[in-house]
C-alpha atoms as a PDB file:
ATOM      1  CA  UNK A   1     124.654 110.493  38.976  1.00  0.00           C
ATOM      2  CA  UNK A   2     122.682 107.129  38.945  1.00  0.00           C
ATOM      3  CA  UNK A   3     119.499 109.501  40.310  1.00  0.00           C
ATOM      4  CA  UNK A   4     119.527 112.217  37.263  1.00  0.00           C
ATOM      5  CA  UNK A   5     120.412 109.313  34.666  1.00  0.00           C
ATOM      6  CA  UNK A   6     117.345 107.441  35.912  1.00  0.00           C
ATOM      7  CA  UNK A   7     115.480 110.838  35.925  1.00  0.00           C
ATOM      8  CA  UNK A   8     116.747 111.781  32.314  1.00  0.00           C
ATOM      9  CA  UNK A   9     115.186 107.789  31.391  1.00  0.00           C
ATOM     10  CA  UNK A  10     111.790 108.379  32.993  1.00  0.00           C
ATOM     11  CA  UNK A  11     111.310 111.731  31.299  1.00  0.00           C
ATOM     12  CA  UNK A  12     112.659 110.537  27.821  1.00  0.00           C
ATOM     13  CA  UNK A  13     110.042 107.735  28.266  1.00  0.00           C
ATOM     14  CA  UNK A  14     107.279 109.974  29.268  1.00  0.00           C
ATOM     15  CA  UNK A  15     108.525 111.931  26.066  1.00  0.00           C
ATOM     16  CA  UNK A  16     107.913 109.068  23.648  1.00  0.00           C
ATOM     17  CA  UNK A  17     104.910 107.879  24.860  1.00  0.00           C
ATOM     18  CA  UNK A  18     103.361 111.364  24.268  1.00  0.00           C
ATOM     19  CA  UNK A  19     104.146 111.243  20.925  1.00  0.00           C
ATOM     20  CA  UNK A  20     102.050 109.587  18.536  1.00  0.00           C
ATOM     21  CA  UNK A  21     103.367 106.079  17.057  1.00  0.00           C
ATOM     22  CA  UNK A  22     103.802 108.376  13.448  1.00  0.00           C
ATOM     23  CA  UNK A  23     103.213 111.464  11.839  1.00  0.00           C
ATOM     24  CA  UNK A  24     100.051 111.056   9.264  1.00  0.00           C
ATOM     25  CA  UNK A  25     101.277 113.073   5.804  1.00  0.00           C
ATOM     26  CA  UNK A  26      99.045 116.205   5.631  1.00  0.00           C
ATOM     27  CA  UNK A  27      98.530 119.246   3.409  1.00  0.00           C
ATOM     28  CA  UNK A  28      96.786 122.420   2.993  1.00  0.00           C
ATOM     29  CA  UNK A  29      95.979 123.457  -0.462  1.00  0.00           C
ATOM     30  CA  UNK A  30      95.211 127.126  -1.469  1.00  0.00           C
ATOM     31  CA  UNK A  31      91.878 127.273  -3.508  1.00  0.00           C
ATOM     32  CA  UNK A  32      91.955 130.326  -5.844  1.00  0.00           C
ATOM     33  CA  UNK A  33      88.491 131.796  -7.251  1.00  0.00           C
ATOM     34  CA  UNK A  34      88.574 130.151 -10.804  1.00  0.00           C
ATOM     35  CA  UNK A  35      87.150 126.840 -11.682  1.00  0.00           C
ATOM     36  CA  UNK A  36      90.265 125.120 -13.313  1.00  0.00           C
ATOM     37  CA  UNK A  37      91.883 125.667 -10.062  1.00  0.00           C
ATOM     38  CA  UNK A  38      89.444 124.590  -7.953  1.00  0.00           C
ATOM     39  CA  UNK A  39      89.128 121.224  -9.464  1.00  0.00           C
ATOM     40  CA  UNK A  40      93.004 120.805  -9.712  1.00  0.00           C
ATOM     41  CA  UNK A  41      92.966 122.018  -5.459  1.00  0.00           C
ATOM     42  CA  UNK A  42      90.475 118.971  -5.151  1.00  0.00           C
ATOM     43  CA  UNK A  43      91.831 116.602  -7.420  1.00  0.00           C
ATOM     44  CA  UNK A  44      95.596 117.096  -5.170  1.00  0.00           C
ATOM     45  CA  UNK A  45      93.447 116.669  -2.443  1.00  0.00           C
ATOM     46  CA  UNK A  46      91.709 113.234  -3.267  1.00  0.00           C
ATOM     47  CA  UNK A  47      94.915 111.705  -4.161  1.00  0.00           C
ATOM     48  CA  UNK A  48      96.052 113.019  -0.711  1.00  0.00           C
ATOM     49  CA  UNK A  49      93.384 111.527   0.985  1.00  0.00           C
ATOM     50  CA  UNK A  50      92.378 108.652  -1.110  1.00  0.00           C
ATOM     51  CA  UNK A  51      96.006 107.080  -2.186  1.00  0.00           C
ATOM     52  CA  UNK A  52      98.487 108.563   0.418  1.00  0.00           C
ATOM     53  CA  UNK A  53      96.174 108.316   3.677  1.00  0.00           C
ATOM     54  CA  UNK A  54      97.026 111.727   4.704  1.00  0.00           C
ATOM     55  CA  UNK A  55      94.862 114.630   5.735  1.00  0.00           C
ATOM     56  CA  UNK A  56      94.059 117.724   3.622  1.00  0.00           C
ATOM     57  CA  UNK A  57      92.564 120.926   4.378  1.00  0.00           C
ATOM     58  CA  UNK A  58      91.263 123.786   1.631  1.00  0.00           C
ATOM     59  CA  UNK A  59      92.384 127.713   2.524  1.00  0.00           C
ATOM     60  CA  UNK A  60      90.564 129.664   0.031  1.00  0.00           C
ATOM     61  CA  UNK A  61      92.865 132.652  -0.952  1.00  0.00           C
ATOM     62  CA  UNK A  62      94.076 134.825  -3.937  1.00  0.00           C
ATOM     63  CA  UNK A  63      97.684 134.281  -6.088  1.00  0.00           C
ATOM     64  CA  UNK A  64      99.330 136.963  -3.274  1.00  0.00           C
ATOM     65  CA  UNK A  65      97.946 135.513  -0.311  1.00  0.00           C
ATOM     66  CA  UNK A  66      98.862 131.603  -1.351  1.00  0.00           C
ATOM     67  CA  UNK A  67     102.441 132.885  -2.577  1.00  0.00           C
ATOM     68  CA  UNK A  68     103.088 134.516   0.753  1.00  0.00           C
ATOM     69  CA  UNK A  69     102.232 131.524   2.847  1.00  0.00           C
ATOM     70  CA  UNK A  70     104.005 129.096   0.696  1.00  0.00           C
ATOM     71  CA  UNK A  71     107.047 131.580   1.212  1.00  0.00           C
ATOM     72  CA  UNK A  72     106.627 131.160   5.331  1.00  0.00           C
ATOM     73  CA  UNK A  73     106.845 127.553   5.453  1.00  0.00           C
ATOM     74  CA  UNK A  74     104.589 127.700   8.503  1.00  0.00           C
ATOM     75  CA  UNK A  75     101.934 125.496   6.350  1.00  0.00           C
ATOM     76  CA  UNK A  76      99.278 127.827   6.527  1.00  0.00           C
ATOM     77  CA  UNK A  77      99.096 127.018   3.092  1.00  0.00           C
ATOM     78  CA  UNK A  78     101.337 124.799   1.146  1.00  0.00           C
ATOM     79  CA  UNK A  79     100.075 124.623  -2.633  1.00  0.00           C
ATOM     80  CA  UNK A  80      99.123 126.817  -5.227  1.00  0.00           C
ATOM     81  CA  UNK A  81      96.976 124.535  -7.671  1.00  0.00           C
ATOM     82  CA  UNK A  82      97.200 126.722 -10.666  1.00  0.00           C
ATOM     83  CA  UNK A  83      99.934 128.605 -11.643  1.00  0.00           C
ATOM     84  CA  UNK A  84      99.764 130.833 -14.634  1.00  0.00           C
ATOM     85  CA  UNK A  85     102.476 132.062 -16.155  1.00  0.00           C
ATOM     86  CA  UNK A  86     103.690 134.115 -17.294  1.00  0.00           C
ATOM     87  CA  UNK A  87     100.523 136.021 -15.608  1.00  0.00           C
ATOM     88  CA  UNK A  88     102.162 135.123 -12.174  1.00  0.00           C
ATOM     89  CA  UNK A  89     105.380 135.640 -12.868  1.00  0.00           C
ATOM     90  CA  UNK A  90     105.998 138.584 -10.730  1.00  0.00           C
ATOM     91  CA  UNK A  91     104.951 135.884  -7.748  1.00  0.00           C
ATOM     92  CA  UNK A  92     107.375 132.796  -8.932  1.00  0.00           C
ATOM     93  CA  UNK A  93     110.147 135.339  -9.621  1.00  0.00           C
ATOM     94  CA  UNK A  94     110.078 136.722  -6.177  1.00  0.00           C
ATOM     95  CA  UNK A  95     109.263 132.996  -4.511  1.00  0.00           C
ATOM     96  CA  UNK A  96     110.963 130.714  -6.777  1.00  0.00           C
ATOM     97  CA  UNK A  97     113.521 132.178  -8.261  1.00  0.00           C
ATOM     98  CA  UNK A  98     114.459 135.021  -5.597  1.00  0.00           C
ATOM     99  CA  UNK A  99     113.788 133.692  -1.867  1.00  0.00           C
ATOM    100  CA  UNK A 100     114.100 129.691  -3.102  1.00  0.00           C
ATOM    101  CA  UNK A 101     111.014 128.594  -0.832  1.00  0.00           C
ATOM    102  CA  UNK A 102     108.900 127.792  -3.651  1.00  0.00           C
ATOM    103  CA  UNK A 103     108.969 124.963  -5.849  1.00  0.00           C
ATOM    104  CA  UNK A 104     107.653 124.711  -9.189  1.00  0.00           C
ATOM    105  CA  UNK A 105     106.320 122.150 -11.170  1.00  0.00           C
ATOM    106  CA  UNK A 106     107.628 120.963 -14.321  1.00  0.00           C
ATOM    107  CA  UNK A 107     105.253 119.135 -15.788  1.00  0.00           C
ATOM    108  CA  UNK A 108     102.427 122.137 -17.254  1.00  0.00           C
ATOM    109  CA  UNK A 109      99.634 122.191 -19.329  1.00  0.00           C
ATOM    110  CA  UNK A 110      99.004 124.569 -22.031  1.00  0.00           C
ATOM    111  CA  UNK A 111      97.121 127.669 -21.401  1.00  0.00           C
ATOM    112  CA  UNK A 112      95.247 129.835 -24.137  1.00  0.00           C
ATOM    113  CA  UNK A 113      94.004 133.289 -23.072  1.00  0.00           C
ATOM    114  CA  UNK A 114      91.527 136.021 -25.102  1.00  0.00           C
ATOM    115  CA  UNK A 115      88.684 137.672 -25.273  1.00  0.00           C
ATOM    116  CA  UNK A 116      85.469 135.996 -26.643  1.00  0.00           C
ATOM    117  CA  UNK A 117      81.658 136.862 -27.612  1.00  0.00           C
ATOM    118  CA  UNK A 118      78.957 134.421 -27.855  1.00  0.00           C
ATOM    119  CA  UNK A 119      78.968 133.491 -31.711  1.00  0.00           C
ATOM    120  CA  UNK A 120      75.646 134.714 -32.300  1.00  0.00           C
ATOM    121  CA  UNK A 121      76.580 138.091 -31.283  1.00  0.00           C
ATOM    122  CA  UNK A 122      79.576 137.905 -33.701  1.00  0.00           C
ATOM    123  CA  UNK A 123      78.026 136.511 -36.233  1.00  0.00           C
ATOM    124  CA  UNK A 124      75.254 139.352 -36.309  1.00  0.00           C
ATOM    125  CA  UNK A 125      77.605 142.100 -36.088  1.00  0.00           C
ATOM    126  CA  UNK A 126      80.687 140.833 -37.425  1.00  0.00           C
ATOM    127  CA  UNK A 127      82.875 140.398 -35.087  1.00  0.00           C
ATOM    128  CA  UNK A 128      85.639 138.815 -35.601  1.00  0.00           C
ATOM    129  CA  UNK A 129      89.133 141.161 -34.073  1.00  0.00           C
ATOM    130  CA  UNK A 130      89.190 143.231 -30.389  1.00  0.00           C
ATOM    131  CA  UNK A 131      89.096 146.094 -32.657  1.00  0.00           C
ATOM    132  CA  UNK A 132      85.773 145.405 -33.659  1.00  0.00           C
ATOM    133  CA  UNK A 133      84.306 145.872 -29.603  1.00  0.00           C
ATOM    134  CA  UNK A 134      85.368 149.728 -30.481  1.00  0.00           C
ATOM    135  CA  UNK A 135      83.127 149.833 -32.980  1.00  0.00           C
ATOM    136  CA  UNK A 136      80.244 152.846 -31.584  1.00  0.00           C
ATOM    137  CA  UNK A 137      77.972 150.141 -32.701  1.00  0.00           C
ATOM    138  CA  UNK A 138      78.836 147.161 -31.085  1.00  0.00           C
ATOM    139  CA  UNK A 139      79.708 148.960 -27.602  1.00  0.00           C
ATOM    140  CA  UNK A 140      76.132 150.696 -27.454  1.00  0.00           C
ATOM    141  CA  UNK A 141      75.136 146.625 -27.759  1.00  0.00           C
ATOM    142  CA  UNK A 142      77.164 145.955 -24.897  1.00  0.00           C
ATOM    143  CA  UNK A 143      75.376 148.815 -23.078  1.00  0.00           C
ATOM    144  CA  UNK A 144      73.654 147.266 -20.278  1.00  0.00           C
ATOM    145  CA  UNK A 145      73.104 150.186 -17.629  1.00  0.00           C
ATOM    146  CA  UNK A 146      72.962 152.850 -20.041  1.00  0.00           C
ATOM    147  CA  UNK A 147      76.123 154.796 -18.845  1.00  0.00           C
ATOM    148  CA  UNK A 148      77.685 155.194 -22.433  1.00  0.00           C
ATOM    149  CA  UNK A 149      79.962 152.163 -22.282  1.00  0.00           C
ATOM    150  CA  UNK A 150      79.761 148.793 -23.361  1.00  0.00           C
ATOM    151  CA  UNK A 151      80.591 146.178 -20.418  1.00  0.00           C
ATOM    152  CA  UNK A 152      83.597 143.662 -21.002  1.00  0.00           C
ATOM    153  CA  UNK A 153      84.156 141.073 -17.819  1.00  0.00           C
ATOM    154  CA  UNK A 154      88.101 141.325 -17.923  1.00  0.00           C
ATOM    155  CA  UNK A 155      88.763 138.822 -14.410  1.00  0.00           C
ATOM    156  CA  UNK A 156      88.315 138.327 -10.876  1.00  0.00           C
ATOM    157  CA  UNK A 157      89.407 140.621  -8.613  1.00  0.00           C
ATOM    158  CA  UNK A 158      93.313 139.862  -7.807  1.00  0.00           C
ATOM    159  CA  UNK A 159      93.587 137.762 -10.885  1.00  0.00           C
ATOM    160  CA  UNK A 160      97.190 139.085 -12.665  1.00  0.00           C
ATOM    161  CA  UNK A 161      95.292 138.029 -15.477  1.00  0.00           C
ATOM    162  CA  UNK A 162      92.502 141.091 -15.061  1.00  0.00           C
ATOM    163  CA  UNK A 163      95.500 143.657 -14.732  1.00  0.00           C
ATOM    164  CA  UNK A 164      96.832 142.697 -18.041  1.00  0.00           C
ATOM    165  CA  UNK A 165      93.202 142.560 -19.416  1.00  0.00           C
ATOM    166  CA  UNK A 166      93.088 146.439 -18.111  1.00  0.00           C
ATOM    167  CA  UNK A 167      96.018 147.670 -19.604  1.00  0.00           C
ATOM    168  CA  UNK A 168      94.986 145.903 -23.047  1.00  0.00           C
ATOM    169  CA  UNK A 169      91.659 147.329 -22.811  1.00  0.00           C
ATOM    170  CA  UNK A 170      93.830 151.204 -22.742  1.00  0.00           C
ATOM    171  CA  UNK A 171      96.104 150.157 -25.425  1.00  0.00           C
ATOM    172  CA  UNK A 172      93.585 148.972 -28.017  1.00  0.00           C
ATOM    173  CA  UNK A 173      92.078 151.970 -28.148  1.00  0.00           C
ATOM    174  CA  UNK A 174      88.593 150.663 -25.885  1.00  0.00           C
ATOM    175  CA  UNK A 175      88.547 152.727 -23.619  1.00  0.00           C
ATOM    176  CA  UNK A 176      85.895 155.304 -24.529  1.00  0.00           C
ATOM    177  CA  UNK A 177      84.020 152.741 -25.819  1.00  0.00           C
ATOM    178  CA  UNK A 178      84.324 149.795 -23.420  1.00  0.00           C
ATOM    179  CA  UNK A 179      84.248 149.557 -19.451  1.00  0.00           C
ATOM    180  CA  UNK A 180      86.401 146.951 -18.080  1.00  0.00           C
ATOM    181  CA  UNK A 181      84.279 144.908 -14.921  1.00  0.00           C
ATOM    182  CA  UNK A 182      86.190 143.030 -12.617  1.00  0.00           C
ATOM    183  CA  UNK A 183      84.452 140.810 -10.726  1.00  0.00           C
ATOM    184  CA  UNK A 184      84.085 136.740  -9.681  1.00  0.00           C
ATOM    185  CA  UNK A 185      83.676 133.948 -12.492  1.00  0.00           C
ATOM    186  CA  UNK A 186      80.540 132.843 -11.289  1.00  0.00           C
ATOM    187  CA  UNK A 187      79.098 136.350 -12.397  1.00  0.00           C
ATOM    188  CA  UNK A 188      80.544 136.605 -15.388  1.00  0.00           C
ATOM    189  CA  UNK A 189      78.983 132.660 -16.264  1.00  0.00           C
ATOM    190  CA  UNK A 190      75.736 133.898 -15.059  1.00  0.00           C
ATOM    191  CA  UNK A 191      75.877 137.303 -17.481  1.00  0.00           C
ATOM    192  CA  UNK A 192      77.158 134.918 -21.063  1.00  0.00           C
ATOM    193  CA  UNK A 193      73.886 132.644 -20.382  1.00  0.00           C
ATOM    194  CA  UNK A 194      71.836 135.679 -19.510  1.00  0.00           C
ATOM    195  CA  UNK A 195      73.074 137.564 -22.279  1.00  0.00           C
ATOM    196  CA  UNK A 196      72.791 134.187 -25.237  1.00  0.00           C
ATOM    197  CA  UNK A 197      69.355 134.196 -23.626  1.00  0.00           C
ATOM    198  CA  UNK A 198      68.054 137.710 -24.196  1.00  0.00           C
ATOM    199  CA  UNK A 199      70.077 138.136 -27.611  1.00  0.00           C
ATOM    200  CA  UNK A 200      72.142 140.942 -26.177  1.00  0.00           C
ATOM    201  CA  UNK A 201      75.691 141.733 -26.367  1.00  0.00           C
ATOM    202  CA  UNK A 202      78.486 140.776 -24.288  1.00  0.00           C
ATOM    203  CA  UNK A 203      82.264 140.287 -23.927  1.00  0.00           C
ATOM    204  CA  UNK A 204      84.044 138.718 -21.103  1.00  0.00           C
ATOM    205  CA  UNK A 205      87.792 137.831 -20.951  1.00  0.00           C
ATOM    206  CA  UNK A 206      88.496 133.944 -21.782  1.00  0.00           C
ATOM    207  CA  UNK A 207      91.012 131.397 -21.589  1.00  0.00           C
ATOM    208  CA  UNK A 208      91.534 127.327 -22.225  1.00  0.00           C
ATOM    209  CA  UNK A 209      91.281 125.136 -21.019  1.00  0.00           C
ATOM    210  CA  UNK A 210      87.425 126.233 -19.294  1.00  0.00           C
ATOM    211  CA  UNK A 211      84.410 124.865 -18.882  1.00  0.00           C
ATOM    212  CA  UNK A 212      82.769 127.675 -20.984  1.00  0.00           C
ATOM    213  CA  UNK A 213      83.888 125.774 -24.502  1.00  0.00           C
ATOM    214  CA  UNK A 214      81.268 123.100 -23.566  1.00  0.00           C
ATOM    215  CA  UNK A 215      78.954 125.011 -21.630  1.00  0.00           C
ATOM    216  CA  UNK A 216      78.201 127.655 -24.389  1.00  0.00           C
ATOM    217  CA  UNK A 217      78.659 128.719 -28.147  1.00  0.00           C
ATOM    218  CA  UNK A 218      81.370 131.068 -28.135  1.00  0.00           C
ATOM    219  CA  UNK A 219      84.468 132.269 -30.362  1.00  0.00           C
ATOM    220  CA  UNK A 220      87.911 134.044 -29.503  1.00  0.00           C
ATOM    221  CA  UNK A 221      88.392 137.432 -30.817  1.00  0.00           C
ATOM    222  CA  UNK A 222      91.902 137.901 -32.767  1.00  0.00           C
ATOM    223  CA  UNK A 223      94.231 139.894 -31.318  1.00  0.00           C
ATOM    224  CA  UNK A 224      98.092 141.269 -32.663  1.00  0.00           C
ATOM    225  CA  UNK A 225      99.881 138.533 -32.936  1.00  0.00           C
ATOM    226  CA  UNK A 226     102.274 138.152 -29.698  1.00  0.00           C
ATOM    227  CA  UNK A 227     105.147 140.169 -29.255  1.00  0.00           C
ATOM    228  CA  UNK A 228     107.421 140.198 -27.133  1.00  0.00           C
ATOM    229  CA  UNK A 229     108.511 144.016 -27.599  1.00  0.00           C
ATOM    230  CA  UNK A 230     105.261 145.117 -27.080  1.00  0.00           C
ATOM    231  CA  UNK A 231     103.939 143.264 -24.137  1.00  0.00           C
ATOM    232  CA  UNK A 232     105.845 145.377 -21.003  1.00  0.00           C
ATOM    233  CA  UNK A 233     103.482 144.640 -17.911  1.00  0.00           C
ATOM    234  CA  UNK A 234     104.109 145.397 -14.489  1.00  0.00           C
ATOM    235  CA  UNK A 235     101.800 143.997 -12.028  1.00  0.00           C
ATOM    236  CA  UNK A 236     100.847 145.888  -8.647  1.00  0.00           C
ATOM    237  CA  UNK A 237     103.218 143.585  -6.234  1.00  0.00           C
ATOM    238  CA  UNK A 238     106.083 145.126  -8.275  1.00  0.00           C
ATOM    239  CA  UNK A 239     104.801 148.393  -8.539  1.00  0.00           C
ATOM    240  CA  UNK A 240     102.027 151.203  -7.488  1.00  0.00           C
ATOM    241  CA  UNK A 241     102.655 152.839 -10.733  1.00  0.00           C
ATOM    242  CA  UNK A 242     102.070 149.430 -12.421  1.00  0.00           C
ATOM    243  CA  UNK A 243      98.902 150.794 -14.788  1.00  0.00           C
ATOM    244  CA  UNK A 244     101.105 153.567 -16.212  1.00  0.00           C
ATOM    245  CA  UNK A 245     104.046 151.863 -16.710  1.00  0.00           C
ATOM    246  CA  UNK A 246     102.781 148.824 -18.275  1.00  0.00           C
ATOM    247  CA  UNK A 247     102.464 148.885 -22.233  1.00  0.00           C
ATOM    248  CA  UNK A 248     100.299 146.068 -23.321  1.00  0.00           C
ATOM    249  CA  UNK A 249      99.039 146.042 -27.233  1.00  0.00           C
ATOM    250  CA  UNK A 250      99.126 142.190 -28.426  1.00  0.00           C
ATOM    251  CA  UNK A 251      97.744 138.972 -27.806  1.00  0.00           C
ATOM    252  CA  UNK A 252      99.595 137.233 -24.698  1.00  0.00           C
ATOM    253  CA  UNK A 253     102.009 134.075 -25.485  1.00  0.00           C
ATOM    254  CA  UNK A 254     100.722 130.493 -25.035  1.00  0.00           C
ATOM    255  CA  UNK A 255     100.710 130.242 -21.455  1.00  0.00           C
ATOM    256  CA  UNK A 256     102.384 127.117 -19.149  1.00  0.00           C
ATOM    257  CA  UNK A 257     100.113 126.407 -16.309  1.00  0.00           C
ATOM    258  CA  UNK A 258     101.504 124.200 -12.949  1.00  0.00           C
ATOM    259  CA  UNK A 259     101.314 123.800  -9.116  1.00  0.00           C
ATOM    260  CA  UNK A 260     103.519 125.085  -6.793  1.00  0.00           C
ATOM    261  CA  UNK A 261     104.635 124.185  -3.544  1.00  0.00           C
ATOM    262  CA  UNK A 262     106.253 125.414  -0.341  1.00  0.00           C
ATOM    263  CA  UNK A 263     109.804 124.138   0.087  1.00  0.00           C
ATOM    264  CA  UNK A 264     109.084 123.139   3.679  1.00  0.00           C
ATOM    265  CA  UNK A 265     106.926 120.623   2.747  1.00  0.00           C
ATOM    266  CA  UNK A 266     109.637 118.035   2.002  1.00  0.00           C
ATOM    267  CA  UNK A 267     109.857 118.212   5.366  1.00  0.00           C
ATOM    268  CA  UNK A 268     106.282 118.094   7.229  1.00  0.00           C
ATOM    269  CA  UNK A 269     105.401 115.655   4.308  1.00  0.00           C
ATOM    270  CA  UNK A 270     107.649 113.927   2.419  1.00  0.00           C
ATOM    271  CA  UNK A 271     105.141 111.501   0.011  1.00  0.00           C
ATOM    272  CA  UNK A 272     103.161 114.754  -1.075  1.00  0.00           C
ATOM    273  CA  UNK A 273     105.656 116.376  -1.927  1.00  0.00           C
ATOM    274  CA  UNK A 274     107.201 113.748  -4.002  1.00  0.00           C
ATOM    275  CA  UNK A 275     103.391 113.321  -5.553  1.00  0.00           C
ATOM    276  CA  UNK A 276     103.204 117.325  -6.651  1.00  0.00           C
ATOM    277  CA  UNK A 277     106.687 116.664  -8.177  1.00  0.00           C
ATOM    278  CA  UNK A 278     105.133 113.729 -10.201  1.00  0.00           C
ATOM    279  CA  UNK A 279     101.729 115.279 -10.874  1.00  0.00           C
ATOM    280  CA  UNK A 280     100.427 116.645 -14.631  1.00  0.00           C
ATOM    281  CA  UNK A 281      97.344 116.848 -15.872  1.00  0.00           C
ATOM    282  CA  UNK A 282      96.266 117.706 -19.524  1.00  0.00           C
ATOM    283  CA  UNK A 283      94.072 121.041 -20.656  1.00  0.00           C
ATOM    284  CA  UNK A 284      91.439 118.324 -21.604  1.00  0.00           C
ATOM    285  CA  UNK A 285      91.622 117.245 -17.782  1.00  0.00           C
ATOM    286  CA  UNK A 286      91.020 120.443 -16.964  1.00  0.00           C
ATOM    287  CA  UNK A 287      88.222 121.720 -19.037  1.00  0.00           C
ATOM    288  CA  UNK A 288      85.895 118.244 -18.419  1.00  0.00           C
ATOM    289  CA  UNK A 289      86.802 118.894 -14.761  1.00  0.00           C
ATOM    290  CA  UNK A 290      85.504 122.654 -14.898  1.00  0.00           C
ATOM    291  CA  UNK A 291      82.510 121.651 -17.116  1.00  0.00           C
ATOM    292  CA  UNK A 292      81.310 118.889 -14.538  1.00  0.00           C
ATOM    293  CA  UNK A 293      81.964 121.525 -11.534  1.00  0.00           C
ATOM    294  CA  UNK A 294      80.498 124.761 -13.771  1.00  0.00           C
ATOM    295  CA  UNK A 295      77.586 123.209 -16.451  1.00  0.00           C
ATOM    296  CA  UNK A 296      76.617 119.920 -14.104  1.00  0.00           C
ATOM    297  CA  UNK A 297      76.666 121.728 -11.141  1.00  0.00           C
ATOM    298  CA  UNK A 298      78.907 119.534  -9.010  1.00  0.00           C
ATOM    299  CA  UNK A 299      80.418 119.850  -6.516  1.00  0.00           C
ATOM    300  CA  UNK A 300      84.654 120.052  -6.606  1.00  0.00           C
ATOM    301  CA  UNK A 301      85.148 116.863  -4.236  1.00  0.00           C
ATOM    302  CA  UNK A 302      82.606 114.799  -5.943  1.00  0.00           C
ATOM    303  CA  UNK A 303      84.603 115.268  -9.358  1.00  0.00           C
ATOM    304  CA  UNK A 304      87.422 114.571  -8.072  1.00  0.00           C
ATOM    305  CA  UNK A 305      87.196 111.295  -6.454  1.00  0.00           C
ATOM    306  CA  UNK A 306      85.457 109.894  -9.241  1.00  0.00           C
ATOM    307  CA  UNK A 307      88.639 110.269 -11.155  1.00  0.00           C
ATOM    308  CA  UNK A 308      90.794 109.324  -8.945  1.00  0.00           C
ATOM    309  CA  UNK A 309      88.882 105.794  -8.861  1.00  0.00           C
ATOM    310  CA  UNK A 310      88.172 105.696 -12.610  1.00  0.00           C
ATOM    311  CA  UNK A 311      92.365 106.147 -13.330  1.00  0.00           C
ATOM    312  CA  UNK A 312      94.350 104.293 -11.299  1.00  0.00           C
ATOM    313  CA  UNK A 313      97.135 104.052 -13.560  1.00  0.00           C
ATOM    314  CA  UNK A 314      97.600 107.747 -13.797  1.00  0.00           C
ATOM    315  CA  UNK A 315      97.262 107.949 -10.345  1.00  0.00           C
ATOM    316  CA  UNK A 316      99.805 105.392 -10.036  1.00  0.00           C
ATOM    317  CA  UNK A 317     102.459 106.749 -11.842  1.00  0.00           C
ATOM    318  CA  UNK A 318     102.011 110.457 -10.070  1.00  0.00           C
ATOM    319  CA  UNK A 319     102.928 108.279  -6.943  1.00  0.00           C
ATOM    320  CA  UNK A 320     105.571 106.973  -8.704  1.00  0.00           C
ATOM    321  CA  UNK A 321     103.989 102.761  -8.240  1.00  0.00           C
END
């Protein structure tokens, strides 16, 4: 007996002394493709690093791919930075509201989401409604590789946001007139400056807060007034047949945009987790941090940390000091 007690002593010693005096707080934040969210990933991430002392890593991923590792609790990835909804709603009703290993923030910003044209493009053609990008007139403007159709950006590819765009483009009556591109932000920025530049026409899908309201002159179209009855979207996670049984033909609601974060963090890292529960930022935030990132060129980290020194009291309260 006093030989395997002495053995069980030595080995729980051994034990201890392998382990490292504490666990340092750390986190993996998704990165979607979009400005605002990259800022907001980097932002997290300097308070993280800066404030809590803890160690962060960036995953780059789409809304799907951060949802789903959230869901594991492996911490793979353990924040989504930006969460639209109701865009995303098919992902917080599954995660959040469904499985329970996804927390939500309750502290959002406001979201605004359209269409817009440069306002030199409106103003010379009058365009003021969607409707008016059905005009034959105003599509043959848009008409950039001569196939017929006039080119509207409507999102990113895996953006919920560019599935809704889709179906809108059907149910306003554009689609003989207008092709819908999906593609990254950073093209669609490149083709508004290019297009402002040469005079030409050009419509892209928008939304506020952005960088774009300081970065060029541009103006929402008007839409059909939101309603509720009329906005029946599906999104492919729910669906295959999402595109034919969605019925989208007015102007999406004001939209409430958050973080969210996987359940298991509590856990692994107790002080983040309480800091996402106490974070908010305003749409203000957001746009100046996308126009520093997008029009100033810099880069996400850079922005970030600057804030983080330059507001210590906001910082302070997020860590509840």
């Amino acid at each position: 007996m006093k030989l395997t007690l002495k053995s069980f002593g030595l080995a729980a010693g051994v034990s201890l002394l392998a382990l490292p005096a504490f666990a340092a707080e750390e986190v993996k934040i998704g990165v979607p493709s979009w400005t605002g969210a990259q800022a907001i990933a980097h932002l997290l991430g300097a308070v993280v690093e800066m404030r809590i002392g803890g160690e962060v890593d960036y995953v780059p991923g789409n809304n799907a791919t951060i949802f789903q590792a959230m869901d594991q609790g492996k911490g793979d990835i353990d924040v989504h930075p930006d969460v639209w909804l109701p865009n995303q709603e098919s992902f917080t009703k599954k995660y959040v509201d469904g499985a329970g290993t996804v927390t939500l923030s309750s502290n959002p910003y406001e979201g605004n989401q359209g269409f817009c044209v440069s306002q030199d493009f409106a103003k010379a053609q009058n365009i003021t409604d969607i409707a008016d990008l059905g005009r034959p007139d105003v599509a043959a403007l848009m008409d950039s590789d001569g196939n017929g159709l006039g080119e509207m950006w409507i999102g990113a590819p895996g953006w919920a946001s560019a599935n809704v765009n889709e179906v809108k483009v059907r149910d306003y009556g554009l689609m003989d007139f207008v092709e819908p591109v999906r593609a990254e932000e950073s093209v669609k920025t490149a083709r508004v400056k290019d297009s402002i530049a040469k005079g030409e026409g050009y419509a892209f899908y928008c939304y506020k807060p952005h960088a774009i309201w300081y970065m060029f002159d541009v103006e929402m179209l008007t839409e059909p007034t939101y309603d509720a009855e009329k906005y029946v979207m599906v999104q492919p996670s729910d669906d295959p047949d999402w595109f034919e049984k969605s019925s989208v033909a007015t102007k999406d609601a004001l939209k409430n945009v958050q973080i969210a974060w996987s359940n298991s963090l509590a856990d692994r890292s107790p002080a983040i987790a309480e800091f996402f529960a106490n974070f908010a930022l305003t749409a203000d935030d957001v746009s100046n941090f996308a126009y520093e990132i997008s029009a100033n060129d810099r880069e996400p980290a850079e922005v970030a940390r600057e804030w983080v020194e330059a507001n210590p009291e906001r910082v302070d309260a997020w860590l509840g000091l």
